[in-house]
C-alpha atoms as a PDB file:
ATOM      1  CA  UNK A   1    -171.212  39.683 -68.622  1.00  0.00           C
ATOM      2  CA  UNK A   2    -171.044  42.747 -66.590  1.00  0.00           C
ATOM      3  CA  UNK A   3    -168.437  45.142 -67.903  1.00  0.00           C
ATOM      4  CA  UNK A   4    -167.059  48.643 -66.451  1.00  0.00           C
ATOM      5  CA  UNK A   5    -165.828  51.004 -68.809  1.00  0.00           C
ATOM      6  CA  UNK A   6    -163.113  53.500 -66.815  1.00  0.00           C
ATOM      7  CA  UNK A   7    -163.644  57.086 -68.899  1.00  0.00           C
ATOM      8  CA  UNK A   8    -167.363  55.741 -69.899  1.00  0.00           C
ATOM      9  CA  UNK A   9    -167.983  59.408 -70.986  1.00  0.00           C
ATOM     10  CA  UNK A  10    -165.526  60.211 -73.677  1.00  0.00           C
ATOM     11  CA  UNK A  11    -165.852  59.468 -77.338  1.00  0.00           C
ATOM     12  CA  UNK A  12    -164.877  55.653 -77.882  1.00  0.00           C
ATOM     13  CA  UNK A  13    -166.302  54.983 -74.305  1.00  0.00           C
ATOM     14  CA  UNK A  14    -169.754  56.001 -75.352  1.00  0.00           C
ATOM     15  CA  UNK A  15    -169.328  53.785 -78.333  1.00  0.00           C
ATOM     16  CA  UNK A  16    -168.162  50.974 -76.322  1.00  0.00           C
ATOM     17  CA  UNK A  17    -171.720  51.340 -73.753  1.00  0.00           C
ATOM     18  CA  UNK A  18    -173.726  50.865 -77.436  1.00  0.00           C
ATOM     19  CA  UNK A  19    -171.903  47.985 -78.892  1.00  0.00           C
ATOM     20  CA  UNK A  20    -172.121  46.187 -75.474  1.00  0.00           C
ATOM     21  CA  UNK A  21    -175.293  46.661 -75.131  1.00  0.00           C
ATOM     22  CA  UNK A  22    -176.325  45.569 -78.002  1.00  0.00           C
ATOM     23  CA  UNK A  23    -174.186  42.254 -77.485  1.00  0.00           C
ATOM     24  CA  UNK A  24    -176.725  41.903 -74.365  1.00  0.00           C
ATOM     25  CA  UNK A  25    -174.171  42.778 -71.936  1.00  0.00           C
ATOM     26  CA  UNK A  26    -174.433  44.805 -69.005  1.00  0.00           C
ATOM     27  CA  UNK A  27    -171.907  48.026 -68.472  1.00  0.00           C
ATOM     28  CA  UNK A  28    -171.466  49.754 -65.835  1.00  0.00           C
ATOM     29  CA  UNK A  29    -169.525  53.209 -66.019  1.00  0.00           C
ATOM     30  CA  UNK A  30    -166.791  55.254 -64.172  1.00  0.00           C
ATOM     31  CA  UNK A  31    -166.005  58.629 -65.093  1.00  0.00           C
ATOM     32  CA  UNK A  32    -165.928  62.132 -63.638  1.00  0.00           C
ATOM     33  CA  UNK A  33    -168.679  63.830 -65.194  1.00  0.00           C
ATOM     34  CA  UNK A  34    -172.088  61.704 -65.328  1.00  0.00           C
ATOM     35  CA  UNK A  35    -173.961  64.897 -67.304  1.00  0.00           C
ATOM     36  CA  UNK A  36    -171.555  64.370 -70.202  1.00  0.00           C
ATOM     37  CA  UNK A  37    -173.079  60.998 -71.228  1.00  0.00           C
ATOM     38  CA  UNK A  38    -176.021  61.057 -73.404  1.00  0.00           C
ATOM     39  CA  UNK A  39    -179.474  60.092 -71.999  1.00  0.00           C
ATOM     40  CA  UNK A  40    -179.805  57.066 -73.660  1.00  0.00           C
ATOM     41  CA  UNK A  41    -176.532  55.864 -73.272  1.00  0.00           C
ATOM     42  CA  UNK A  42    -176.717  56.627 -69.222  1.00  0.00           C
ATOM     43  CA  UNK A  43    -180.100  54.796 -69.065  1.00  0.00           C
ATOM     44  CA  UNK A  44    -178.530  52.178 -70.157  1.00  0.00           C
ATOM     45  CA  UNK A  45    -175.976  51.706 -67.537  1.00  0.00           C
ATOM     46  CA  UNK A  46    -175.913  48.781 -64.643  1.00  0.00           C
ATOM     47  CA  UNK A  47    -175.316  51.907 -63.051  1.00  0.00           C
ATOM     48  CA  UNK A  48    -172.682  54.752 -62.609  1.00  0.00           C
ATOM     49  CA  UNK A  49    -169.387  55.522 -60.230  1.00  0.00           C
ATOM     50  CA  UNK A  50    -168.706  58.979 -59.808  1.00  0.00           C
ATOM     51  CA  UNK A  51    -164.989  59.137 -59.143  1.00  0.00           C
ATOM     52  CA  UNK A  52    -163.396  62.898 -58.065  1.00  0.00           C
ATOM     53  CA  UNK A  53    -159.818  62.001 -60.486  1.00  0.00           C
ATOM     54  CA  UNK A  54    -158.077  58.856 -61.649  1.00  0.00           C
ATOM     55  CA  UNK A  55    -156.475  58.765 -57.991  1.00  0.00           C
ATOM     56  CA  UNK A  56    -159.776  58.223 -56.566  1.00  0.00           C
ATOM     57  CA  UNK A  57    -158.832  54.780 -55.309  1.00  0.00           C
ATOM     58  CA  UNK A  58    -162.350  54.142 -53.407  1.00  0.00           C
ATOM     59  CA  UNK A  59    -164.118  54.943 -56.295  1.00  0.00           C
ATOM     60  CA  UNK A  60    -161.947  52.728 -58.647  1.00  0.00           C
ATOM     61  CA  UNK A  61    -162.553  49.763 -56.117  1.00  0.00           C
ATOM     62  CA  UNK A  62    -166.104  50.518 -56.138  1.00  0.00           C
ATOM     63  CA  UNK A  63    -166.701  50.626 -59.422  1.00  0.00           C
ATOM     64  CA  UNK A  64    -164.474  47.347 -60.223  1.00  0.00           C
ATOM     65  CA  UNK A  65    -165.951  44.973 -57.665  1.00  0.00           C
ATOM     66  CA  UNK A  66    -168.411  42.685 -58.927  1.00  0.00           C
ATOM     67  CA  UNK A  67    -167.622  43.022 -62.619  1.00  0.00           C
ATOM     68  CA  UNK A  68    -166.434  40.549 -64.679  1.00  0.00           C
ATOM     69  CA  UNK A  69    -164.322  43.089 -67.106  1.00  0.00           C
ATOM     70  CA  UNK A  70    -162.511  45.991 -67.134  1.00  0.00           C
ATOM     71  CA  UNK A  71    -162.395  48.135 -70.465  1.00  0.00           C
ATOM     72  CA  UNK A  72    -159.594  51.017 -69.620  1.00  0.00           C
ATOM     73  CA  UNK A  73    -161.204  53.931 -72.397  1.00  0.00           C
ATOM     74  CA  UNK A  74    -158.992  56.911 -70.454  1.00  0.00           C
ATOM     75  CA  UNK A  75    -157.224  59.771 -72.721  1.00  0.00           C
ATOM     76  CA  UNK A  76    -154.148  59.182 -74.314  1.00  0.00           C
ATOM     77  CA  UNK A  77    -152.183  61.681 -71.722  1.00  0.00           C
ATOM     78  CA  UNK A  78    -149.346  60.612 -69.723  1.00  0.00           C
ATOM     79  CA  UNK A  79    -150.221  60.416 -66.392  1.00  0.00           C
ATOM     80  CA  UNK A  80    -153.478  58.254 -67.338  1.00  0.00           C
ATOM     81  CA  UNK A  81    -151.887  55.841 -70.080  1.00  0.00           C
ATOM     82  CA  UNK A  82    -149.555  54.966 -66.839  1.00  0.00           C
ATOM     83  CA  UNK A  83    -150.618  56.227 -63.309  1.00  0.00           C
ATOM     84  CA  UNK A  84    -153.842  56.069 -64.206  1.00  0.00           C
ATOM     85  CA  UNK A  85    -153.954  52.667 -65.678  1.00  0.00           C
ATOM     86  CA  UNK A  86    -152.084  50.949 -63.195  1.00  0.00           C
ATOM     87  CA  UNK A  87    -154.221  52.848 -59.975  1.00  0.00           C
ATOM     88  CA  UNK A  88    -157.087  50.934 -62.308  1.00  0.00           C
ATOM     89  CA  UNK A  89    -154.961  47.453 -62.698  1.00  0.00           C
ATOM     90  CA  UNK A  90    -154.930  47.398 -59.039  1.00  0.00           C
ATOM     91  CA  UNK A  91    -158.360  47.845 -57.541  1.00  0.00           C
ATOM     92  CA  UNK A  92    -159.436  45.278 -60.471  1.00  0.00           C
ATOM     93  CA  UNK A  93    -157.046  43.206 -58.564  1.00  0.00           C
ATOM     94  CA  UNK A  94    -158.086  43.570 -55.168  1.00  0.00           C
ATOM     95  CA  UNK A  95    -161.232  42.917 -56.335  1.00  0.00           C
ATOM     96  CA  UNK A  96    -160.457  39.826 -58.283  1.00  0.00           C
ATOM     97  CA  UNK A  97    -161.083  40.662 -61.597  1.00  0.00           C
ATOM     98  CA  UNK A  98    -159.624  38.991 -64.193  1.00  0.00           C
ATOM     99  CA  UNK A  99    -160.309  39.972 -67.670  1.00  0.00           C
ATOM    100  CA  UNK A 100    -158.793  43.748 -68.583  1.00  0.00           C
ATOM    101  CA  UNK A 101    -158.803  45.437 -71.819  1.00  0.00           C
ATOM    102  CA  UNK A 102    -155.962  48.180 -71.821  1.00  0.00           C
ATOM    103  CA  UNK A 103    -155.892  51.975 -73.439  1.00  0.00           C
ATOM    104  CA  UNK A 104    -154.517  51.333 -77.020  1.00  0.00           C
ATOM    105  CA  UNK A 105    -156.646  51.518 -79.869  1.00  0.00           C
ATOM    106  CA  UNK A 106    -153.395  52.770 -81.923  1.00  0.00           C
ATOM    107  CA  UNK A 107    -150.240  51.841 -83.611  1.00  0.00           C
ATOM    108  CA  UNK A 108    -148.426  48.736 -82.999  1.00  0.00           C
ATOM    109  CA  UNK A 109    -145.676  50.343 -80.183  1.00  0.00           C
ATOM    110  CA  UNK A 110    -144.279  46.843 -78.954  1.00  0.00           C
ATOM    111  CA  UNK A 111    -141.167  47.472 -81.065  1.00  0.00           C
ATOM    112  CA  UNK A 112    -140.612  51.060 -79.808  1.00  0.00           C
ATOM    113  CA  UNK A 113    -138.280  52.269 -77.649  1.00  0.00           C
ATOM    114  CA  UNK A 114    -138.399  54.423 -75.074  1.00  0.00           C
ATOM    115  CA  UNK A 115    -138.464  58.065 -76.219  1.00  0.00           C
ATOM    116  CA  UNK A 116    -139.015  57.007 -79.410  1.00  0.00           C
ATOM    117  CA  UNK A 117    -142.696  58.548 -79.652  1.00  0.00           C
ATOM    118  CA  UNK A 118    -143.522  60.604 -76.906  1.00  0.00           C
ATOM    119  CA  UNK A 119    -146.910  60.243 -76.702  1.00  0.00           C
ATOM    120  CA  UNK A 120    -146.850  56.438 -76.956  1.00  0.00           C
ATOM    121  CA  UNK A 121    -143.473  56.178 -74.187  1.00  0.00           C
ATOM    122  CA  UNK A 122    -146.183  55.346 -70.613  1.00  0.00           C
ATOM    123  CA  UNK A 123    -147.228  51.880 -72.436  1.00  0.00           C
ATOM    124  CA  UNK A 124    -144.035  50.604 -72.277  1.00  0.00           C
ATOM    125  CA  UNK A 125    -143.529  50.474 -68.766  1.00  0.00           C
ATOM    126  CA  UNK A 126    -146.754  49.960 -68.150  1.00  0.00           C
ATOM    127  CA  UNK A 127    -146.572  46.918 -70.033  1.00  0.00           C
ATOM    128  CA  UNK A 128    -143.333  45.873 -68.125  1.00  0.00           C
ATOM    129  CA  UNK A 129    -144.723  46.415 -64.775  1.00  0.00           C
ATOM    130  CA  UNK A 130    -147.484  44.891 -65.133  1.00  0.00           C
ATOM    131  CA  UNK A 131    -145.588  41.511 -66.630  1.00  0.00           C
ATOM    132  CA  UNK A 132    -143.118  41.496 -63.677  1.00  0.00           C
ATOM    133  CA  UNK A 133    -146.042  42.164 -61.047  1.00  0.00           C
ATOM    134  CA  UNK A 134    -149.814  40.872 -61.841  1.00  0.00           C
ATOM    135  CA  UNK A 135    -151.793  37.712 -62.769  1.00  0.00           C
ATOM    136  CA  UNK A 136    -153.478  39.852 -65.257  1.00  0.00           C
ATOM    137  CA  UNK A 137    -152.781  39.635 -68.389  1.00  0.00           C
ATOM    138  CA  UNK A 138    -153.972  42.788 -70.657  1.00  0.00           C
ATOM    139  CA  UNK A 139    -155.671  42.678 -73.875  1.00  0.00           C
ATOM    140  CA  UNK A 140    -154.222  45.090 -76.176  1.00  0.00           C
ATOM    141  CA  UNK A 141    -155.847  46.316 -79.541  1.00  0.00           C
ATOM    142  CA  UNK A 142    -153.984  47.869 -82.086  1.00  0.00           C
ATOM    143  CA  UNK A 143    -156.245  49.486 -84.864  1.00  0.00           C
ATOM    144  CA  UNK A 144    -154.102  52.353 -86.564  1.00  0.00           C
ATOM    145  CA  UNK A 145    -155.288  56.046 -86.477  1.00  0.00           C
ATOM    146  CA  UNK A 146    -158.688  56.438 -85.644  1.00  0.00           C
ATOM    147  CA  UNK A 147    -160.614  58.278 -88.734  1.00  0.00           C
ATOM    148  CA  UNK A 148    -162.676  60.898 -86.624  1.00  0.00           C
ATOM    149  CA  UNK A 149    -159.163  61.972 -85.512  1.00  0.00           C
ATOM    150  CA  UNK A 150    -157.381  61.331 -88.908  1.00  0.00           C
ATOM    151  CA  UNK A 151    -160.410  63.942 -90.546  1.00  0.00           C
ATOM    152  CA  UNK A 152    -160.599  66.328 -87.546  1.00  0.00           C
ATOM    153  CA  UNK A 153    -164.056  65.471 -86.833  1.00  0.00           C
ATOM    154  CA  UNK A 154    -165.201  68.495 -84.196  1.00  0.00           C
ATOM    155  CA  UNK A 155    -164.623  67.597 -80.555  1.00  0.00           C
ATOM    156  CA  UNK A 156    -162.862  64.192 -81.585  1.00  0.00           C
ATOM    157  CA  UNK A 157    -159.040  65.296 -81.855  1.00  0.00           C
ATOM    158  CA  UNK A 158    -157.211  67.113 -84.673  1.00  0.00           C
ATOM    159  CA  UNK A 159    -154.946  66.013 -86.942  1.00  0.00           C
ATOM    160  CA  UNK A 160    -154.806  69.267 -89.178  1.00  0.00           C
ATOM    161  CA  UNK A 161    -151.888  71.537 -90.639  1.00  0.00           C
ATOM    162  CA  UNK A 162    -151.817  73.407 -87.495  1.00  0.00           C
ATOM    163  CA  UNK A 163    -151.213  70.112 -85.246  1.00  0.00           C
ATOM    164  CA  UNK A 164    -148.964  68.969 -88.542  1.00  0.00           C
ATOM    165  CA  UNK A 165    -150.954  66.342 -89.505  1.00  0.00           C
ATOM    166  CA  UNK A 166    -152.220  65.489 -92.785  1.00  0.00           C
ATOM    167  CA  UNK A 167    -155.815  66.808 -93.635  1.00  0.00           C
ATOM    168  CA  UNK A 168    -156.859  70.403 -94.199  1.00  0.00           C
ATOM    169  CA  UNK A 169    -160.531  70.718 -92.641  1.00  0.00           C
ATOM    170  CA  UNK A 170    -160.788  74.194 -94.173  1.00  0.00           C
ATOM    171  CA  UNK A 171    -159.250  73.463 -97.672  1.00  0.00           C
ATOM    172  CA  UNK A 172    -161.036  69.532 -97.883  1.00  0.00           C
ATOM    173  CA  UNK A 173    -156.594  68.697 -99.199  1.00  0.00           C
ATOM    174  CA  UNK A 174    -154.560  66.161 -98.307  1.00  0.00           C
ATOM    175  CA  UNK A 175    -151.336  66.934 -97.720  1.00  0.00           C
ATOM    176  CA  UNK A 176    -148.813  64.596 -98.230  1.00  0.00           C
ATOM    177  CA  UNK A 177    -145.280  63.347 -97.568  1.00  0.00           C
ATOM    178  CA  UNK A 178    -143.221  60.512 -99.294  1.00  0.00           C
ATOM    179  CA  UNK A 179    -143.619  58.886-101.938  1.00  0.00           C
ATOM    180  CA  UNK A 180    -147.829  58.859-101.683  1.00  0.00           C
ATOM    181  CA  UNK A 181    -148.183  55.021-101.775  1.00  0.00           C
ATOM    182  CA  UNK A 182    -147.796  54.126 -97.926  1.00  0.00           C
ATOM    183  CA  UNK A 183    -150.258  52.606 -96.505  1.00  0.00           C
ATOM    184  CA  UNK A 184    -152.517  54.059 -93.498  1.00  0.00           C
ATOM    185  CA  UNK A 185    -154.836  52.043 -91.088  1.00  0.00           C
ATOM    186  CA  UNK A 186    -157.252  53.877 -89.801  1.00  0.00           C
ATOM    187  CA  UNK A 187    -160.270  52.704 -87.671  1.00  0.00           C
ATOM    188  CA  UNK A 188    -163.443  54.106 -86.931  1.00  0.00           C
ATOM    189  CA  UNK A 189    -164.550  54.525 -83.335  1.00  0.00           C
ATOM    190  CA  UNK A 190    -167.660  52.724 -84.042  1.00  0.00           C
ATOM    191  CA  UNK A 191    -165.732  49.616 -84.984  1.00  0.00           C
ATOM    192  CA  UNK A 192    -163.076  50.118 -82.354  1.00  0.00           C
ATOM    193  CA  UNK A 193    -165.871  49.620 -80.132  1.00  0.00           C
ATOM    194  CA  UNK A 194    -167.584  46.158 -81.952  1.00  0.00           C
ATOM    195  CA  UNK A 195    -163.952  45.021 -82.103  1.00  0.00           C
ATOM    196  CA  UNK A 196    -163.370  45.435 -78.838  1.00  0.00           C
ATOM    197  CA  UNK A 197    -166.802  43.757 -77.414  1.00  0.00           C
ATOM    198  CA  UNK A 198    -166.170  40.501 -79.853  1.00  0.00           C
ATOM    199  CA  UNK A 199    -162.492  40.492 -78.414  1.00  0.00           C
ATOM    200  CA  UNK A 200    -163.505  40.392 -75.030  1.00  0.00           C
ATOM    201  CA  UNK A 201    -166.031  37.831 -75.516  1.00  0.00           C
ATOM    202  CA  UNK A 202    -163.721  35.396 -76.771  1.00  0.00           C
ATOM    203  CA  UNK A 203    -162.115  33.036 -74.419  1.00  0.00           C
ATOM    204  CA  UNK A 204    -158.984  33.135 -76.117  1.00  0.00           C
ATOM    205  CA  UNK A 205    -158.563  36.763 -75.734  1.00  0.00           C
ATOM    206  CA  UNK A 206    -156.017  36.659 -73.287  1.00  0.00           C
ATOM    207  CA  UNK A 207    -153.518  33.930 -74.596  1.00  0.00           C
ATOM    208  CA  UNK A 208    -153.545  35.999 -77.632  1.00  0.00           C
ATOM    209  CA  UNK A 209    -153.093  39.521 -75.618  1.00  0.00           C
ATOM    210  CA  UNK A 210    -152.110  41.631 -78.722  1.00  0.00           C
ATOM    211  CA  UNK A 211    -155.325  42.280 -81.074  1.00  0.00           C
ATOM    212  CA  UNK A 212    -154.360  43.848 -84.796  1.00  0.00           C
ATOM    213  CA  UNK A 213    -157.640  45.209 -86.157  1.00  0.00           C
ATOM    214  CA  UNK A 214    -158.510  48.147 -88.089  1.00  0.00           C
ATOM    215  CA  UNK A 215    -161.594  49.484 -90.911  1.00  0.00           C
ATOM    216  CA  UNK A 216    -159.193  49.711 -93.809  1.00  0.00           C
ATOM    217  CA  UNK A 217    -156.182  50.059 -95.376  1.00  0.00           C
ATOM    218  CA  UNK A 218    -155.273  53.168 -97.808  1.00  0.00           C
ATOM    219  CA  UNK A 219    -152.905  55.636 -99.158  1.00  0.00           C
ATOM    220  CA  UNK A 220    -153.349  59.443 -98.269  1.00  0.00           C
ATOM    221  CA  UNK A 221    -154.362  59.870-102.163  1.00  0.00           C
ATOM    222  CA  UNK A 222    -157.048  57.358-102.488  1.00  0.00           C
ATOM    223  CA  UNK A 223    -158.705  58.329 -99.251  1.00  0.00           C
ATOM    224  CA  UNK A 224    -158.693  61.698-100.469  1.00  0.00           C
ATOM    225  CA  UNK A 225    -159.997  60.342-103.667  1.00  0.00           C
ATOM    226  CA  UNK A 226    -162.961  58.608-102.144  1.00  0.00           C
ATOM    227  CA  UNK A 227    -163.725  62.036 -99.614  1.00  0.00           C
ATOM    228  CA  UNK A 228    -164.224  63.756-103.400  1.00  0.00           C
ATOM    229  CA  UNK A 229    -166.260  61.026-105.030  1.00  0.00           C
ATOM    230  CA  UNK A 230    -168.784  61.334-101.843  1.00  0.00           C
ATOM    231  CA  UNK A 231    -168.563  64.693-101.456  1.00  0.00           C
ATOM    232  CA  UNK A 232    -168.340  65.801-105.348  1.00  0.00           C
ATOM    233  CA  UNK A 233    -166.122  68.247-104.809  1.00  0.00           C
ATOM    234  CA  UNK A 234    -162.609  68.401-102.744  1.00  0.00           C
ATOM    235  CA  UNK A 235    -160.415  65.589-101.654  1.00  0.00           C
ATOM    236  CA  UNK A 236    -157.042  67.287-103.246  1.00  0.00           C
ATOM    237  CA  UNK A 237    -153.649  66.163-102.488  1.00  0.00           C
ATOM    238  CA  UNK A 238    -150.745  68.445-101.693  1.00  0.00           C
ATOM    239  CA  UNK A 239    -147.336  67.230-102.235  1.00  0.00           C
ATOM    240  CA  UNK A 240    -145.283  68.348 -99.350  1.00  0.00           C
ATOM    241  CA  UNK A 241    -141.791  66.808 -99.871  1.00  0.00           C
ATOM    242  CA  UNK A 242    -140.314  63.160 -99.426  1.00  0.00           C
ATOM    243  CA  UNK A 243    -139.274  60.963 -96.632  1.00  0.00           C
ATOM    244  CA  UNK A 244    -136.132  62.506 -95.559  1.00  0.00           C
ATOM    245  CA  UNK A 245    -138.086  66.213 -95.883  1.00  0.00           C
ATOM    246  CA  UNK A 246    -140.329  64.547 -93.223  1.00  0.00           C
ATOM    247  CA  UNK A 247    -137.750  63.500 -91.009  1.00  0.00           C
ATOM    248  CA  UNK A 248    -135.827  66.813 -91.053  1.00  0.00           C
ATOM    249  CA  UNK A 249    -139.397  68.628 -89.974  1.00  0.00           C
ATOM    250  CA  UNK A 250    -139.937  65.829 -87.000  1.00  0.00           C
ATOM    251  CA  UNK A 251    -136.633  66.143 -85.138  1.00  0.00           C
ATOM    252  CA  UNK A 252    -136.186  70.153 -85.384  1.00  0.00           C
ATOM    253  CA  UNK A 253    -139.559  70.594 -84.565  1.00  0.00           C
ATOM    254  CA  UNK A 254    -138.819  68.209 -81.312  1.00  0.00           C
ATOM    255  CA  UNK A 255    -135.214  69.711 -80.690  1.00  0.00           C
ATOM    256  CA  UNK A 256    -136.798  73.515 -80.242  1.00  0.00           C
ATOM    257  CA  UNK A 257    -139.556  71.790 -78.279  1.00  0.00           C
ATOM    258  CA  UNK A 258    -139.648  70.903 -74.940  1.00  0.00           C
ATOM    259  CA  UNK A 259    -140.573  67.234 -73.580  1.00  0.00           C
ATOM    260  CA  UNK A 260    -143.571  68.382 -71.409  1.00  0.00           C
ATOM    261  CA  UNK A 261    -144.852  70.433 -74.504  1.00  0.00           C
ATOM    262  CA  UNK A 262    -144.389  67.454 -76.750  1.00  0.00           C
ATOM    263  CA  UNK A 263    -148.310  67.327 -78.348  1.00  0.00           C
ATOM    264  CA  UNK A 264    -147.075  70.902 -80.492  1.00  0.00           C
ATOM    265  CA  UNK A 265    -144.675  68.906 -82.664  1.00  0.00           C
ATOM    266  CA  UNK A 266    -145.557  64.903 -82.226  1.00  0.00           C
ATOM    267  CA  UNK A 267    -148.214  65.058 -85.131  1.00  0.00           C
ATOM    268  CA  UNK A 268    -145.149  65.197 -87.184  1.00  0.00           C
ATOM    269  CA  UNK A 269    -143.387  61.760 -85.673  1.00  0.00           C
ATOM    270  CA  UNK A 270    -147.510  60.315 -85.970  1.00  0.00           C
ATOM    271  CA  UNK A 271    -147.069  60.647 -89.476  1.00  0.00           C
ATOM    272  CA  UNK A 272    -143.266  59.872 -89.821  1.00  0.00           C
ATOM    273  CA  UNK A 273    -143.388  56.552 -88.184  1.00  0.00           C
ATOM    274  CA  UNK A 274    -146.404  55.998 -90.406  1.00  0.00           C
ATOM    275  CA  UNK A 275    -144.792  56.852 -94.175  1.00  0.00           C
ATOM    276  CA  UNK A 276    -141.550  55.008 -92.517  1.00  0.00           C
ATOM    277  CA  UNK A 277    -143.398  52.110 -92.022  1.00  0.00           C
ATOM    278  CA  UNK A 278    -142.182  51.911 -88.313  1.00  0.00           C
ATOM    279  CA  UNK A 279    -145.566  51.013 -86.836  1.00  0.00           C
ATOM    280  CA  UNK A 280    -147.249  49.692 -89.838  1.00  0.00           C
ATOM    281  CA  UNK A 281    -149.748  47.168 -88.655  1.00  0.00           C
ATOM    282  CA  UNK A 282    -149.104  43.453 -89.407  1.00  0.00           C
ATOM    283  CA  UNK A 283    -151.030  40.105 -89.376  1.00  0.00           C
ATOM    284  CA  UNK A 284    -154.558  41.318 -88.895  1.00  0.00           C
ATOM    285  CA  UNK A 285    -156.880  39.717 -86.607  1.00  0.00           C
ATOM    286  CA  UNK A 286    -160.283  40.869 -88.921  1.00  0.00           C
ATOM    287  CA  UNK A 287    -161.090  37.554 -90.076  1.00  0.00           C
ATOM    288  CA  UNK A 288    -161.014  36.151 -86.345  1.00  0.00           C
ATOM    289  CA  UNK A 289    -163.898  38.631 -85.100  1.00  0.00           C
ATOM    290  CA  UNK A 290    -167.295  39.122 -86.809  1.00  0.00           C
ATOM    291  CA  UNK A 291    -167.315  42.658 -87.479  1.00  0.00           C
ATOM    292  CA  UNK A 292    -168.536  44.172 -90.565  1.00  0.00           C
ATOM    293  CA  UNK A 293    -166.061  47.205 -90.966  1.00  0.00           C
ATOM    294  CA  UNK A 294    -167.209  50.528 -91.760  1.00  0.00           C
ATOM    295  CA  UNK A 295    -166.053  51.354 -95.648  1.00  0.00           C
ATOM    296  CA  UNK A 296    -164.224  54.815 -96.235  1.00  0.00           C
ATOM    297  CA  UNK A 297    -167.427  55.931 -98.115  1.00  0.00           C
ATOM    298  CA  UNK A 298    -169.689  54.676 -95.710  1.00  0.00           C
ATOM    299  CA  UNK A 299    -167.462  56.716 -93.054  1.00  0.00           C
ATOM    300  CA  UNK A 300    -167.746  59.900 -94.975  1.00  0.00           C
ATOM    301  CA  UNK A 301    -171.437  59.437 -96.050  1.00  0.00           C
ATOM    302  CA  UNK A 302    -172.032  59.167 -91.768  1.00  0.00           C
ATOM    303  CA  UNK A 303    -169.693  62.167 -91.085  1.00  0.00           C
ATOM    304  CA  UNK A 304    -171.322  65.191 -92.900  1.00  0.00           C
ATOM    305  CA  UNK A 305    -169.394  67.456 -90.747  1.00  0.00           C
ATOM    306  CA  UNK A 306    -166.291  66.455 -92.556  1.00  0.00           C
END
């Protein structure tokens, strides 16, 4: 199978070139920026489209024809997760291309409405639109936070007190908010990428559409827990107040904010909607796929920058 990967140079894309590979597959790669890939990873390639934005409709048709997937890896900003998605949908269109495996990798949204979470709002219609308008019908993968962003890995997102999320990279805490016992999925981008390569190699992928995978399940305590049994020191929790504390922070933090500004307060609706249990993930599709999943020690063993 020949498979283009649309933002082949970012974090998970990378990923997804390896695990492909491996699977014997060819990939070929669209991106802006061929310099950013690593060596091995770009001699690996079918080959490579240089496109000059996502707008670059010649370069998007260019890159699709001939392929027999589309993986969609683009940032999680607004104009990609929509414009940019469906300027994608289309050339794999003209092209004929069936199979397409949509930007997700995140929290189930299908029961969100709009407004609800800003930085999830641009799957929703893209979702509708592309229903109401195309033969193609998207795989979606749902795997819960990612863990390089959950632990601020360098260069992979942060999801520190300053961005109000949950771990200290400085202080090696946890900090904290309900009751303690929720339950997190989180998903490493290593096994976002194996889950996504046995996905698409399934036939069934598409009458299924919605994936629900992730590398475990855990409360903010015990994954701080296991960071100070690898590490032998840190890992503390901070109690920071209870649900309705939570709430209070989210919605005047977004009522001074501004919509367009939105990423300076939504780390605190990322972690409501999480210790609500809005978007906990359901009915997981693990057991379907044959993907050994990366253990919270293993993580943390391969992370020494944590």
């Amino acid at each position: 199978m020949l498979v283009l990967i649309a933002g082949v140079t970012g974090n998970l894309g990378q990923k997804l070139v390896k695990s492909l590979l491996s699977r014997n597959h060819q990939v070929r790669g669209l991106g802006r920026s061929p310099s950013k890939l690593d060596k091995d990873i770009q001699s690996g390639l079918e080959s490579f489209v240089q496109s000059q934005n996502y707008y670059d409709v010649p370069a998007l048709e260019k890159a699709c024809t001939g392929v027999d997937a589309v993986i969609c890896a683009y940032l999680g900003t607004p104009e990609l997760q929509l414009e940019g998605q469906l300027l994608l949908l289309r050339a794999a269109e003209r092209v004929g291309v069936k199979r397409y495996v949509a930007a997700a990798w995140n929290y189930d949204w299908r029961k969100m409405s709009f407004g609800q979470h800003e930085s999830y709002d641009m799957y929703l219609p893209f979702r509708r639109i592309v229903e109401f308008t195309s033969e193609i019908r998207p795989i979606y993968i749902f795997t819960g936070v990612l863990a390089e962003v959950l632990f601020s890995v360098p260069g992979h997102g942060d999801f520190g007190p300053k961005n109000h999320g949950v771990w200290d990279p400085v202080k090696k805490e946890m900090h904290v908010w309900g009751e303690g016992n929720e339950v997190w999925h989180w998903t490493t981008e290593e096994d976002c990428a194996e889950f996504t390569a046995a996905i698409l190699e399934r036939t069934d992928a598409e009458d299924q559409q919605f994936w629900t995978v992730c590398s475990g399940e855990s409360t903010l305590p015990e994954m701080a827990e296991t960071y100070g049994k690898v590490r032998g020191s840190g890992g503390s929790v901070v109690k920071k107040g209870n649900l309705d504390d939570l709430r209070r922070e989210a919605f005047d933090a977004r009522r001074s904010g501004t919509t367009k500004r939105f990423y300076e307060y939504i780390g605190w609706f990322y972690q409501l909607f999480t210790v609500d249990g809005t978007w906990v993930l359901k009915d997981l599709d693990n057991d379907k796929l044959r993907v050994k999943a990366t253990s919270l020690e293993q993580f943390f063993k391969d992370s020494p920058e944590i």
